[in-house]
Protein backbone atom coordinates (compact mmCIF):
# COMPACT_ATOMS: atom_id res chain seq x y z
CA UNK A 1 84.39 -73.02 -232.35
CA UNK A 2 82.47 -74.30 -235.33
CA UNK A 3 79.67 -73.39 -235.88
CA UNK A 4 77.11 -76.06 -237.10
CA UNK A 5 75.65 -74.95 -241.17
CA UNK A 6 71.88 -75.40 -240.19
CA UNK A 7 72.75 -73.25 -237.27
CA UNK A 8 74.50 -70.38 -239.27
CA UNK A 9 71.68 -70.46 -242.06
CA UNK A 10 69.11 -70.21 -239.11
CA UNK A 11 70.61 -67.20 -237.67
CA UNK A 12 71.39 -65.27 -241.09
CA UNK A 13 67.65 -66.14 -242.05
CA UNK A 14 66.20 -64.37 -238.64
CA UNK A 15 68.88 -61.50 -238.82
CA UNK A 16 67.52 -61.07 -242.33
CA UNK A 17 63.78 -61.15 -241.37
CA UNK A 18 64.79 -58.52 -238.51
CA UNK A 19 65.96 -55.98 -240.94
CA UNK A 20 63.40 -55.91 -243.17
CA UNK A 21 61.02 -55.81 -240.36
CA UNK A 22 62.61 -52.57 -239.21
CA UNK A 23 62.81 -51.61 -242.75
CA UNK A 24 59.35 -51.52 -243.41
CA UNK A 25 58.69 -49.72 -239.83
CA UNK A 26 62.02 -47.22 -239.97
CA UNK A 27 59.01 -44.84 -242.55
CA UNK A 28 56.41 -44.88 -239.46
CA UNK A 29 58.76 -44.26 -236.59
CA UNK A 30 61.14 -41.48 -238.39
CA UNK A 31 57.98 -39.07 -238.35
CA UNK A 32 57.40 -39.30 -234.74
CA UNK A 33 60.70 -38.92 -233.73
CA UNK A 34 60.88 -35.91 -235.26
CA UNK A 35 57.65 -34.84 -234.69
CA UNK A 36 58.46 -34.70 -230.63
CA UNK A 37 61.83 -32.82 -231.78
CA UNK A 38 59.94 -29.84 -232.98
CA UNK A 39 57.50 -29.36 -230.64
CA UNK A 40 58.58 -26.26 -229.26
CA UNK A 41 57.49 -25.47 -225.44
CA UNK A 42 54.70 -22.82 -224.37
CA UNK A 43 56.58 -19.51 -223.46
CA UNK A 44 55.88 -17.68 -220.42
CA UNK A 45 55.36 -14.01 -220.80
CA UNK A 46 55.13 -11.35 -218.56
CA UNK A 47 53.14 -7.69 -219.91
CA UNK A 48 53.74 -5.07 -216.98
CA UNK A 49 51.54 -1.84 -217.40
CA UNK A 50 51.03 1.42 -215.34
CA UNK A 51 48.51 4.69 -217.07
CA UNK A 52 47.22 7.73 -215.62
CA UNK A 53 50.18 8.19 -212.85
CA UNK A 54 49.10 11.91 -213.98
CA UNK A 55 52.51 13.10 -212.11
CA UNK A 56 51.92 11.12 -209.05
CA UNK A 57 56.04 10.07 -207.92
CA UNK A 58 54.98 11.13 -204.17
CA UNK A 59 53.65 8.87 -201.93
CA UNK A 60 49.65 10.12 -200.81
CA UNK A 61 46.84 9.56 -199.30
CA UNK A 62 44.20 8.44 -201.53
CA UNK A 63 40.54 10.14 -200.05
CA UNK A 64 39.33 7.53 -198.31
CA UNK A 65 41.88 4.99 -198.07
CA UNK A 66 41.86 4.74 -194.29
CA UNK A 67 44.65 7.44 -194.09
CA UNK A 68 47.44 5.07 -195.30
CA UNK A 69 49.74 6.38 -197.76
CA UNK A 70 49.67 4.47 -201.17
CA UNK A 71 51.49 4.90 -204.88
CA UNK A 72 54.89 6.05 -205.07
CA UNK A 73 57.51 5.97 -207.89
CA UNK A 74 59.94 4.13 -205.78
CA UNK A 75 58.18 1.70 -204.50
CA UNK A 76 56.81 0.71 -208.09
CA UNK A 77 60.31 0.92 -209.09
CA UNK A 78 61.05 -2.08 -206.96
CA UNK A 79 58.04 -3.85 -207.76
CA UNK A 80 58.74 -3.44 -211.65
CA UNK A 81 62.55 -5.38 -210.71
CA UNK A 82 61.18 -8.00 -208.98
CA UNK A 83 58.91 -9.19 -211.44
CA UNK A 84 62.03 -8.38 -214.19
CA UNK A 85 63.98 -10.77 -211.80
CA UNK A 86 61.19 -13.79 -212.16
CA UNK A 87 61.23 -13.20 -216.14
CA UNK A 88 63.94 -11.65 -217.34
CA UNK A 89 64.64 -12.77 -220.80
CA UNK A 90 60.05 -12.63 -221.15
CA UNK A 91 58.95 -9.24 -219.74
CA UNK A 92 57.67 -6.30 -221.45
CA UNK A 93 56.68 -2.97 -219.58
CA UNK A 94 54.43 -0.56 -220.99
CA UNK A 95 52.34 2.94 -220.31
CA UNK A 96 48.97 3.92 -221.99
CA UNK A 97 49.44 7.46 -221.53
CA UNK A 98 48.86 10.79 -219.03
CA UNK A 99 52.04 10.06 -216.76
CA UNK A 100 53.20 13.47 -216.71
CA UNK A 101 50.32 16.52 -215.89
CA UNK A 102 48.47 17.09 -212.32
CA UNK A 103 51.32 17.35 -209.69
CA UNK A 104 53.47 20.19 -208.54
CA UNK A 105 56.45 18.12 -208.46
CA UNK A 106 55.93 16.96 -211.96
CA UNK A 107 54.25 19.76 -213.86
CA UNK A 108 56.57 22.75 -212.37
CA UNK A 109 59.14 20.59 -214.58
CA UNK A 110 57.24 19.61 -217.37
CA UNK A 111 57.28 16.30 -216.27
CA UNK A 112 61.02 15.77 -216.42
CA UNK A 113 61.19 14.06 -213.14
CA UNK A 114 58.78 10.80 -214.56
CA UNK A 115 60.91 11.12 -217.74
CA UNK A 116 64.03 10.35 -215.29
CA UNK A 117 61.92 7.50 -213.50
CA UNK A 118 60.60 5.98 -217.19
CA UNK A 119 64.24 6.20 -218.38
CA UNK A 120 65.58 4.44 -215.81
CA UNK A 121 63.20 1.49 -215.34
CA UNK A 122 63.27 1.11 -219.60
CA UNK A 123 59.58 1.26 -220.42
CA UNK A 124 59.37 -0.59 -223.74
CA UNK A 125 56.87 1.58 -224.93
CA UNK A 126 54.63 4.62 -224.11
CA UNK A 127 51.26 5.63 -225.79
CA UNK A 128 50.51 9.25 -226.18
CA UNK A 129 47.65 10.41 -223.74
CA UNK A 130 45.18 13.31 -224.04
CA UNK A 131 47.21 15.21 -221.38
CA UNK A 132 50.27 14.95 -223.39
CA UNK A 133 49.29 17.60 -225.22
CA UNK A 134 48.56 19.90 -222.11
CA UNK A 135 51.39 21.41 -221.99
CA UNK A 136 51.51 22.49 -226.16
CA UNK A 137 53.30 20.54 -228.81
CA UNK A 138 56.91 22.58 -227.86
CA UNK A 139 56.82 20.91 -224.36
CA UNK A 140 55.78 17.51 -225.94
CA UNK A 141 58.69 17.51 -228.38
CA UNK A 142 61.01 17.87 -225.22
CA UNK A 143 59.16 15.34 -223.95
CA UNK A 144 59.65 12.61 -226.90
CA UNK A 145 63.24 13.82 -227.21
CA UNK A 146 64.41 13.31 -223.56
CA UNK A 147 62.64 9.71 -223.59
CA UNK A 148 64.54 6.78 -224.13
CA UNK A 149 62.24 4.45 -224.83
CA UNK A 150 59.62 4.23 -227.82
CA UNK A 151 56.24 6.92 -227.50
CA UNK A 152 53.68 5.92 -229.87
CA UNK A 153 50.21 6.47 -231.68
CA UNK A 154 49.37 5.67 -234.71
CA UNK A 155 45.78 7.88 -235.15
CA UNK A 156 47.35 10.95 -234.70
CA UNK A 157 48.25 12.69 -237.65
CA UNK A 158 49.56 16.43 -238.79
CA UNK A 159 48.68 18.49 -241.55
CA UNK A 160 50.58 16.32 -243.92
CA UNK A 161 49.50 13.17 -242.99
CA UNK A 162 52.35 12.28 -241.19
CA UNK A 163 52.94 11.15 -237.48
CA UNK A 164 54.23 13.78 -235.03
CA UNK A 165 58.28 13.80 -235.56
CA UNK A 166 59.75 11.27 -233.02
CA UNK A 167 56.30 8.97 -232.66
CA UNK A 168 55.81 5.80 -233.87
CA UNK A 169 52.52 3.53 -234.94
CA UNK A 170 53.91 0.88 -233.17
CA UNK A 171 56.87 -1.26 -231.88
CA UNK A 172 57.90 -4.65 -232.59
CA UNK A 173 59.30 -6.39 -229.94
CA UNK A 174 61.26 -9.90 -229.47
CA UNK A 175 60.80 -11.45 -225.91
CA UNK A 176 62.16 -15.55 -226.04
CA UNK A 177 61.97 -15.92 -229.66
CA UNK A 178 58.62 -14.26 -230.00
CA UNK A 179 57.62 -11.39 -231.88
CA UNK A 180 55.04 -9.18 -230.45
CA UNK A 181 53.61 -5.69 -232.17
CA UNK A 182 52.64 -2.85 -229.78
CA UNK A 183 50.29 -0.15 -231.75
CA UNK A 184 49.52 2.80 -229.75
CA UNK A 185 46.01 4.54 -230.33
CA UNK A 186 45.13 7.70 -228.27
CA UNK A 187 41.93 8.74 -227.51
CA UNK A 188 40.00 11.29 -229.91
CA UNK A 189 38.45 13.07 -227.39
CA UNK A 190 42.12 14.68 -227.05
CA UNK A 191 40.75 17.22 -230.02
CA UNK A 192 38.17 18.91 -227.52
CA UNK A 193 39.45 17.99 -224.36
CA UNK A 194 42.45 20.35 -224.25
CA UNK A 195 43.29 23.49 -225.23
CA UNK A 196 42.23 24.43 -228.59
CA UNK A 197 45.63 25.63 -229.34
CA UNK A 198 47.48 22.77 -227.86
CA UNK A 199 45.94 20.58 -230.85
CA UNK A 200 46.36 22.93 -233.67
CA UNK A 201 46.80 20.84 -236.93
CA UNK A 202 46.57 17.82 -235.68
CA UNK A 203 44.15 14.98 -236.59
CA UNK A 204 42.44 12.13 -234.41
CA UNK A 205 41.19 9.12 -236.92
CA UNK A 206 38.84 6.92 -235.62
CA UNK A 207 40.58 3.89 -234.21
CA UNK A 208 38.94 1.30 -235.75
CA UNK A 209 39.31 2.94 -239.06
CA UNK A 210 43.03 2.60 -238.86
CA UNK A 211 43.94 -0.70 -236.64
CA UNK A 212 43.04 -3.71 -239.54
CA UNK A 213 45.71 -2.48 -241.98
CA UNK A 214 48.20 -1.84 -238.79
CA UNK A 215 47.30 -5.57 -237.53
CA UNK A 216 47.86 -6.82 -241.34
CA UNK A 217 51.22 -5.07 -241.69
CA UNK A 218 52.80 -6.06 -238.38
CA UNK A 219 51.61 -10.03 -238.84
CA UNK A 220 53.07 -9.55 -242.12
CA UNK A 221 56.56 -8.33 -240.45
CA UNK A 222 56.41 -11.90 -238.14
CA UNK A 223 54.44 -10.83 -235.48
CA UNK A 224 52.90 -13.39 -233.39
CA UNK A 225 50.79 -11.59 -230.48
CA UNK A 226 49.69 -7.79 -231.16
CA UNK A 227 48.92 -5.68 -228.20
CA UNK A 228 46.54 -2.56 -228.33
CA UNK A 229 48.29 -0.26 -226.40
CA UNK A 230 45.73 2.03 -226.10
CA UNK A 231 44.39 5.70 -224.30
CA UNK A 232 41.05 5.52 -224.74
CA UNK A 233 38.95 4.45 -221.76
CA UNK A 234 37.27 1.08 -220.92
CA UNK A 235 33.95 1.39 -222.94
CA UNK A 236 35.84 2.32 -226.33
CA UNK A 237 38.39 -0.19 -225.61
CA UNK A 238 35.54 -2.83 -225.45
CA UNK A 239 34.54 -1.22 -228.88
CA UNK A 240 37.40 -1.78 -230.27
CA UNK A 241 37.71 -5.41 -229.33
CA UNK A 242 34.34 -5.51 -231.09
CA UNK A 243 34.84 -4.10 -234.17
CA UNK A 244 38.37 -4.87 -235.10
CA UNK A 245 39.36 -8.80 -235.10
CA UNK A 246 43.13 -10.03 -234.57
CA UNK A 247 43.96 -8.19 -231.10
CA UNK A 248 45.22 -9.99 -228.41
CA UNK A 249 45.77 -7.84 -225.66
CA UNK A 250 44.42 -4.52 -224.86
CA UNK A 251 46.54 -2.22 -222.67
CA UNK A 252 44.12 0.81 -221.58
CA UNK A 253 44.16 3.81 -220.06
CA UNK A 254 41.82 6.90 -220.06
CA UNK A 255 38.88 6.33 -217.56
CA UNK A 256 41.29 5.34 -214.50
CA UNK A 257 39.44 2.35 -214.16
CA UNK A 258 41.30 -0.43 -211.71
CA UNK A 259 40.24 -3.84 -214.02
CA UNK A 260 41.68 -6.32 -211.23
CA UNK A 261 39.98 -9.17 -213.02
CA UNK A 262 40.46 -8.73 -216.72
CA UNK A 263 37.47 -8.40 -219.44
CA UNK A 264 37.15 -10.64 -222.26
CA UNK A 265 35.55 -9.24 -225.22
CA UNK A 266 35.04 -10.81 -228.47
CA UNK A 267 37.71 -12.77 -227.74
CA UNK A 268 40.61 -9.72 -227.08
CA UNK A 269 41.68 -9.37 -223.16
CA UNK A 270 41.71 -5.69 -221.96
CA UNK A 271 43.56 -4.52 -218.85
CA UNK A 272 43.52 -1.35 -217.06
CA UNK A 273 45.61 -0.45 -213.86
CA UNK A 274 43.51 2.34 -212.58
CA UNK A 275 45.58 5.64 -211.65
CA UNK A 276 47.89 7.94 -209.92
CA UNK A 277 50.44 5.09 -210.00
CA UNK A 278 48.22 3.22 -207.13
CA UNK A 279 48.56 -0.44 -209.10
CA UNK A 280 51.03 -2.51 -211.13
CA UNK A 281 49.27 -4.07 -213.75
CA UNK A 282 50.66 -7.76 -214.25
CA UNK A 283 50.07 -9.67 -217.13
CA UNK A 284 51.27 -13.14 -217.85
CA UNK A 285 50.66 -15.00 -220.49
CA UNK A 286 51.65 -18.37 -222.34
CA UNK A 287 51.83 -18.47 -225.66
CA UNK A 288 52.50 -21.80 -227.72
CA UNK A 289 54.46 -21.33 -230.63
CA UNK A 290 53.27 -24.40 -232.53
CA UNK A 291 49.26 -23.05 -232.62
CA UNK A 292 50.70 -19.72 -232.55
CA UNK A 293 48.17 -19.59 -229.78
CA UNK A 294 48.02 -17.81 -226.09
CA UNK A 295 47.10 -20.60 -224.52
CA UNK A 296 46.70 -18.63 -221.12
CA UNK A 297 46.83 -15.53 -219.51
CA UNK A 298 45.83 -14.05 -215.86
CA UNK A 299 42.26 -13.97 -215.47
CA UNK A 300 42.02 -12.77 -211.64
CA UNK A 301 43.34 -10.51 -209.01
CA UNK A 302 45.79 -9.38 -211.89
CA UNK A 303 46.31 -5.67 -210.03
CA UNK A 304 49.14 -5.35 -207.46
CA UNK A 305 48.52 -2.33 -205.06
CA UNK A 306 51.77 -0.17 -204.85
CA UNK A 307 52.36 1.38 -201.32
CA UNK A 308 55.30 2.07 -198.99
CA UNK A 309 54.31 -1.23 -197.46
CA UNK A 310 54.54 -3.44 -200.31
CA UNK A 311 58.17 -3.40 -201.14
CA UNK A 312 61.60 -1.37 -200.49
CA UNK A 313 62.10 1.51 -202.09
CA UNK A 314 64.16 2.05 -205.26
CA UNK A 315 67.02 3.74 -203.94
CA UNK A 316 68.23 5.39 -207.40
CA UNK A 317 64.30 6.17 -208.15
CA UNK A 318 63.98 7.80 -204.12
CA UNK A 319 67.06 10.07 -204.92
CA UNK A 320 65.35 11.53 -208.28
CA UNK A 321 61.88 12.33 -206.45
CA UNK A 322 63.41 13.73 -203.65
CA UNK A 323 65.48 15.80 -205.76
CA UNK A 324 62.27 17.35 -206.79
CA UNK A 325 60.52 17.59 -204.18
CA UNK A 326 63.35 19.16 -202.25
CA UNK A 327 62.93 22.41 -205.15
CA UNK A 328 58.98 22.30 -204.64
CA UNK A 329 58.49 21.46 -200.85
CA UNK A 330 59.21 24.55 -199.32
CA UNK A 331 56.39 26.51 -201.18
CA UNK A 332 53.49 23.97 -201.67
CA UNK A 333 53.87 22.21 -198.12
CA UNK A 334 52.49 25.84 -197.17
CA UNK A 335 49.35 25.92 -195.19
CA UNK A 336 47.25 28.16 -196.78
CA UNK A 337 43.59 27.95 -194.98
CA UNK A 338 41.62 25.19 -193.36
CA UNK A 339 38.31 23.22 -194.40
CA UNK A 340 36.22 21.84 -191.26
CA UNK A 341 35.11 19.64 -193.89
CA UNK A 342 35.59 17.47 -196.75
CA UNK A 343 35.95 19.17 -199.78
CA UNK A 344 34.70 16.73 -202.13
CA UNK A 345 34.09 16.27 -206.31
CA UNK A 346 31.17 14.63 -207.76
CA UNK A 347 30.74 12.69 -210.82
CA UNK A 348 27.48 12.57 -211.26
CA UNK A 349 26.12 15.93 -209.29
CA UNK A 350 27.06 18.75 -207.41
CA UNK A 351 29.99 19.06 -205.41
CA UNK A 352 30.57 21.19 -202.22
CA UNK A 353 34.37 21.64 -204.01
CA UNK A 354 32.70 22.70 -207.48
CA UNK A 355 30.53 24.83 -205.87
CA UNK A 356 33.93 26.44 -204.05
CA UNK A 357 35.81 26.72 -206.65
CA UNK A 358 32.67 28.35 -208.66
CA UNK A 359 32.36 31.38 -206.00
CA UNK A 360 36.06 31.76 -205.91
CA UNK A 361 35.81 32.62 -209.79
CA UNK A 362 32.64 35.10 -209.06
CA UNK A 363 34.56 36.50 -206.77
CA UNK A 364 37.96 37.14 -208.64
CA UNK A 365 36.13 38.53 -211.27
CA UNK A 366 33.26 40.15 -210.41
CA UNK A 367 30.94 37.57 -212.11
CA UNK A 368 27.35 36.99 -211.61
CA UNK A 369 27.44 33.48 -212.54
CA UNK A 370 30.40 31.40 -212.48
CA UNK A 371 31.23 27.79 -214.51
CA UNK A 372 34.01 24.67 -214.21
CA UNK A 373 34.06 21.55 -215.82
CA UNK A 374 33.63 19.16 -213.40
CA UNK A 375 36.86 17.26 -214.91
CA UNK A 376 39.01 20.09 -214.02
CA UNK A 377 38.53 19.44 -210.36
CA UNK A 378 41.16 16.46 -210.49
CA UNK A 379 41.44 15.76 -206.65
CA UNK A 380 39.21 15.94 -203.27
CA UNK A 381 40.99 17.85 -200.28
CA UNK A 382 40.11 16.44 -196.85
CA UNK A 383 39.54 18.56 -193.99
CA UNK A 384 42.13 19.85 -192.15
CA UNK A 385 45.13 22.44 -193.03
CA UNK A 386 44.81 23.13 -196.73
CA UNK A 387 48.12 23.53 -198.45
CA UNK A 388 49.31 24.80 -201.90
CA UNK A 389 49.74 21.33 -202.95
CA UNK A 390 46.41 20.03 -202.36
CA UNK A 391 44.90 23.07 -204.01
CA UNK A 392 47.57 22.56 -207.33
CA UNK A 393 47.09 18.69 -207.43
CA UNK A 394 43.09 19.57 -207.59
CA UNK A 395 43.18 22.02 -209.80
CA UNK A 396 46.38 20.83 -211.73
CA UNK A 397 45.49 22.66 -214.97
CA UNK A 398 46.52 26.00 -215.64
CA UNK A 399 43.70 27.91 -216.31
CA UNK A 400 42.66 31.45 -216.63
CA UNK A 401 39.61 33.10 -215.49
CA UNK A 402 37.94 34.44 -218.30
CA UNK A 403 34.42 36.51 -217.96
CA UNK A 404 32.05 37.28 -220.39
CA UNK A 405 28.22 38.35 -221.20
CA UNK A 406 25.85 35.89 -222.47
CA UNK A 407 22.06 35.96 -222.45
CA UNK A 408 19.95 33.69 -220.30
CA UNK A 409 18.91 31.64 -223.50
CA UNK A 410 23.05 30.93 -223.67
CA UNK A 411 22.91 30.49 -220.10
CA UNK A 412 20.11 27.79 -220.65
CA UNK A 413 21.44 26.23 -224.03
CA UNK A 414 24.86 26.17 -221.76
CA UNK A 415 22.79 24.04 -219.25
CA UNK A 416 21.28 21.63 -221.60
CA UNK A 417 24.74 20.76 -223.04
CA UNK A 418 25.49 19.86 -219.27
CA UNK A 419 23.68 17.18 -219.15
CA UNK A 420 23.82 16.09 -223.01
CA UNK A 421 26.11 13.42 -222.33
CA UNK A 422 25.60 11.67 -219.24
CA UNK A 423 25.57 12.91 -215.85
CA UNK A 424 26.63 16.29 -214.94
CA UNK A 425 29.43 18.27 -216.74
CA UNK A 426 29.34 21.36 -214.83
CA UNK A 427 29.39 22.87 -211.57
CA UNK A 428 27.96 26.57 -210.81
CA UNK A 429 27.85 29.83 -209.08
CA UNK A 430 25.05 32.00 -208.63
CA UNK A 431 22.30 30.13 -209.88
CA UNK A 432 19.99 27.29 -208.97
CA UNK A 433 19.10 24.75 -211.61
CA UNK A 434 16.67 21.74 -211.86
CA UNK A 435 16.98 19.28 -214.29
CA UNK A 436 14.31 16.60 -215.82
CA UNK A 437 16.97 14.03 -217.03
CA UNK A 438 13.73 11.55 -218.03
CA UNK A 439 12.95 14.57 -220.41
CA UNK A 440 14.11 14.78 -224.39
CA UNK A 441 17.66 15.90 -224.88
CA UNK A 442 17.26 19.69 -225.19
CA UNK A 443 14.63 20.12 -222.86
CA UNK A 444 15.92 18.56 -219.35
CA UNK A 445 16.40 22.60 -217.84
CA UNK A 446 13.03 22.70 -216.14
CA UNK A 447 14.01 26.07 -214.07
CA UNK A 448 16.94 28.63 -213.73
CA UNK A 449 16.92 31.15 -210.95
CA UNK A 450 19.27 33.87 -210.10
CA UNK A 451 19.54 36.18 -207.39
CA UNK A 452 16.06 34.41 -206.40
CA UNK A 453 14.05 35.57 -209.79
CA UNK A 454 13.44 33.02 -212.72
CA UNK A 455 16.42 33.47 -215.44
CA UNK A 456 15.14 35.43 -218.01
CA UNK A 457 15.96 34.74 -221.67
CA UNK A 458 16.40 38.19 -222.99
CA UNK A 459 18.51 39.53 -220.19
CA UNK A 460 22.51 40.16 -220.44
CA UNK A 461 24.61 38.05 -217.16
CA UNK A 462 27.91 38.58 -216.38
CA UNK A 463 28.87 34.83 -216.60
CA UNK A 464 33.09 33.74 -215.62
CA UNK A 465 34.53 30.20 -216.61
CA UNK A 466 37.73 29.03 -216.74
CA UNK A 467 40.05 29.68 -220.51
CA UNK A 468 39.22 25.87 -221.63
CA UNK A 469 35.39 26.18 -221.56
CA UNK A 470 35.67 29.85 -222.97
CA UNK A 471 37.27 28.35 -225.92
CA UNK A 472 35.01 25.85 -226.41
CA UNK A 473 36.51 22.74 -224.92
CA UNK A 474 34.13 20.04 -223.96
CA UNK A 475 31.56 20.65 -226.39
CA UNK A 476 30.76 24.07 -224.74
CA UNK A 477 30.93 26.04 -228.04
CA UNK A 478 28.46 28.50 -226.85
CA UNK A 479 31.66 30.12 -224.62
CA UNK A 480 32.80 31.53 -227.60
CA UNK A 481 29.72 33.58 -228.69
CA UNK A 482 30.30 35.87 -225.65
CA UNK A 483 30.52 39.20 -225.79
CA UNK A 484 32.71 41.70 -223.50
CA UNK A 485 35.21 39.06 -223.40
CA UNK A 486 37.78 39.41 -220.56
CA UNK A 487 40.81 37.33 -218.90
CA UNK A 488 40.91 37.63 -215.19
CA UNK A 489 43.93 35.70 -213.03
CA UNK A 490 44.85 32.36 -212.65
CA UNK A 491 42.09 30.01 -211.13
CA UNK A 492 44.04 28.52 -208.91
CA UNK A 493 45.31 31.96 -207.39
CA UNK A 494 41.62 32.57 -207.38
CA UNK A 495 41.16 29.80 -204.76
CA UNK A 496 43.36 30.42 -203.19
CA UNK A 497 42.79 33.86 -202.10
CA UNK A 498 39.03 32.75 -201.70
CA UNK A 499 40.52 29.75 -199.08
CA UNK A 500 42.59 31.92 -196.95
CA UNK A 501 39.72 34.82 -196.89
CA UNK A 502 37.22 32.24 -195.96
CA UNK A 503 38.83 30.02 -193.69
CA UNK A 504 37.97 27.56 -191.87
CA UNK A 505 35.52 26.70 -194.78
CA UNK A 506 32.46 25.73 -193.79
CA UNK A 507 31.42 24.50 -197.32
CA UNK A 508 27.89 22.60 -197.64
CA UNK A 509 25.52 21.54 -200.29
CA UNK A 510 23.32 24.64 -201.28
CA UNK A 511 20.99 22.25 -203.68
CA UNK A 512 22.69 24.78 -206.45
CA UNK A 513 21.84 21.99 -208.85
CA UNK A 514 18.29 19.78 -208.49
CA UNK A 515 18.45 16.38 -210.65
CA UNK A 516 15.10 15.06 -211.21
């Protein structure tokens, strides 16, 4: 067909006029396009944490908790799975510390069985506790050596300056294209809160002092979200979000507190999943990798309870606890006495159990006046049969009985240090106290009486404490100025003898201690 010329001009002139319209708009709408190309989606993340299982693979009865049984290796086991399955290519799983000491199942193995469990589930990361050390630095050297996964702590230092061999500062981890640092920091209470010996040459730094360059060097190295991972108790972890700017997350442990809604401070979020292997901690988080930004995390109920009831059992993780417990059943399922009533710790006063396990060590040894830190008493024992293992999961530590002389001004000074730091450190024996806690540090003893007669400053007492506070631990330097020093046995043998002489104990408040 032929097409008219005033037709064919008309068309080429429009055809014309529509490309350079889109010429001149092809520079605004290129940008765009590509500006929706690399917006990268938010990525979901999932931060699983457990601290303070402190041995605890069993299932137990938590005091009261109704008499169900709660906790239990293999039943976290499953839990850990499930939320792998939901996340699998986004989920991290981490421990702040103390998963091996205060069980007969774990500590008659050096806590080999929880290194099986850890092993198996692939914990990303563990930080180095205070009760790490418990056991000496031999023991944790196994320990770090038979891990598979990453232990870490970047405060702790030797002689040289170093780290101990096999630790690490921190990890760097990739989860869906995202870099994420995890810096361990243990507590530095760890220097007077074991054994003397267990610690020797080894350093705590403050740490605030030490996380800004750590934060600098891993966002240096591409990370994009930096986790504390941390063993140092709720109220320094709230520090530390204060003083030190650039954390994200804080993963504690330490003061077995159960944070089921998260804290926000200054901006960092700090979780802690209480103890004895009782919760899951879940975390999940979105982060958007265009601000670089977590753009939300869980704010609420963000604690799962573990318990026989709330999933199946692991069936590889049941076969390695009850490979254990088979070796230690037999002797600590013993019955060794009976209690016609609660035997009970106190955190803030005395304790019918403190007071128990106080007489057991006059007893042993012959003492006068007897001492324990209240946080050696680790567990309550309800009434009923007392076994082995309720006596070895409360006193999980092993200590030595250790008796010495010390004048009734050390006795006093010893006292005063009691109370120096809020609430009550020790329990007694063979002495009543009152205390004026509105009073001046250093002058909150108001009276000491023994045997019924006012203490008297000048006079010599035949004092026994346990081979932690006789070396000073807690503060309690005034142990080591003793004179007549002696070891005695074991304080759990102790009370046990005392439990099986005495039974059915009958134990009651005496008003031994009198806070004002």
């Amino acid at each position: 067909m032929r097409v008219p010329p005033g037709l064919k001009r008309a068309v080429s002139t429009a055809f014309a006029a529509a490309l350079f319209f889109l010429a001149l708009m092809l520079p605004a709408l290129i940008p765009s396009v590509f500006a929706e190309q690399s917006q990268r989606p938010v990525v979901n993340l999932t931060i699983l944490h457990v601290n303070d299982t402190h041995g605890h693979i069993l299932p137990f009865v938590p005091f009261l908790h109704g008499g169900q049984k709660a906790g239990g290796a293999a039943y976290l086991a499953r839990m850990i799975e499930n939320e792998r399955a939901a996340n699998p290519q986004g989920t991290l799983l981490l421990s702040a510390g103390d998963m091996f000491q205060g069980t007969p199942v774990s500590n008659l193995f050096h806590g080999k069985p929880v290194i099986e469990i850890m092993n198996y589930l692939h914990f990303d990361a563990m930080d180095l506790g205070n009760h790490e050390f418990d056991w000496g630095q031999g023991v944790l050297h196994s320990i770090i050596s038979e891990a598979s996964f990453p232990v870490i702590s970047a405060n702790v230092l030797t002689r040289d300056g170093g780290l101990i061999e096999g630790v690490k500062p921190y990890v760097l981890l990739d989860r869906k294209g995202v870099k994420i640092a995890v810096i361990g920091l243990t507590t530095p209470q760890t220097r007077y809160t074991t054994k003397a010996e267990n610690v020797a040459g080894l350093t705590f730094s403050r740490p605030a002092s030490v996380m800004p360059a750590l934060i600098r060097d891993v966002r240096a190295k591409g990370a994009s979200i930096v986790i504390a991972l941390t063993h140092l108790g709720l109220y320094d972890d709230r520090e530390l979000a204060t003083e030190v700017q650039g954390i994200d997350l804080i993963v504690g442990g330490h003061s077995h507190t159960a944070i089921k809604n998260p804290v926000v401070e200054s901006g960092t979020v700090i979780v802690q999943a209480g103890c004895y292997g009782l919760y899951l901690g879940v975390m999940k988080i979105a982060f958007d990798p265009n601000t670089q930004k977590v753009v939300s995390f869980t704010d609420k109920n963000e604690l799962m309870p573990v318990s026989p009831e709330s999933a199946p059992a692991d069936p590889k993780v049941a076969r390695i606890v009850d490979k254990y417990e088979a070796r230690v059943k037999p002797e600590f399922s013993k019955t060794i006495g009976t209690a016609a009533v609660d035997l009970k710790r106190s955190f803030d006063g005395e304790s019918n159990l403190g007071d128990l396990i106080c007489d057991a060590m006059c007893s042993s040894s012959g003492a006068r006046i007897g001492f324990q830190n209240r946080g050696g008493i680790r567990a309550d024992i309800p009434a009923g049969p007392v076994t082995m293992d309720e006596v070895f999961t409360a006193l999980p530590f092993d200590d030595n009985i250790m008796s010495m002389e010390l004048t009734g001004k050390q006795i006093r000074e010893t006292l005063e240090k009691s109370v120096a730091y809020g609430g009550l450190s020790l329990q007694v024996s063979g002495i009543r106290v009152v205390f004026d806690l509105s009073k001046p540090a250093g002058e909150r003893v108001v009276s000491i009486e023994a045997a019924g007669k006012p203490l008297d400053d000048q006079a010599s007492y035949r004092v026994a404490t346990n081979d932690f506070l006789a070396a000073g631990g807690d503060h309690f330097a005034v142990f080591k100025h003793g004179r007549n020093i002696s070891s005695g046995q074991s304080l759990r043998e102790a009370v046990v003898e005392y439990i099986k002489r005495n039974s059915p104990l009958q134990a009651g408040s005496t008003n031994r201690i009198i806070l004002k």
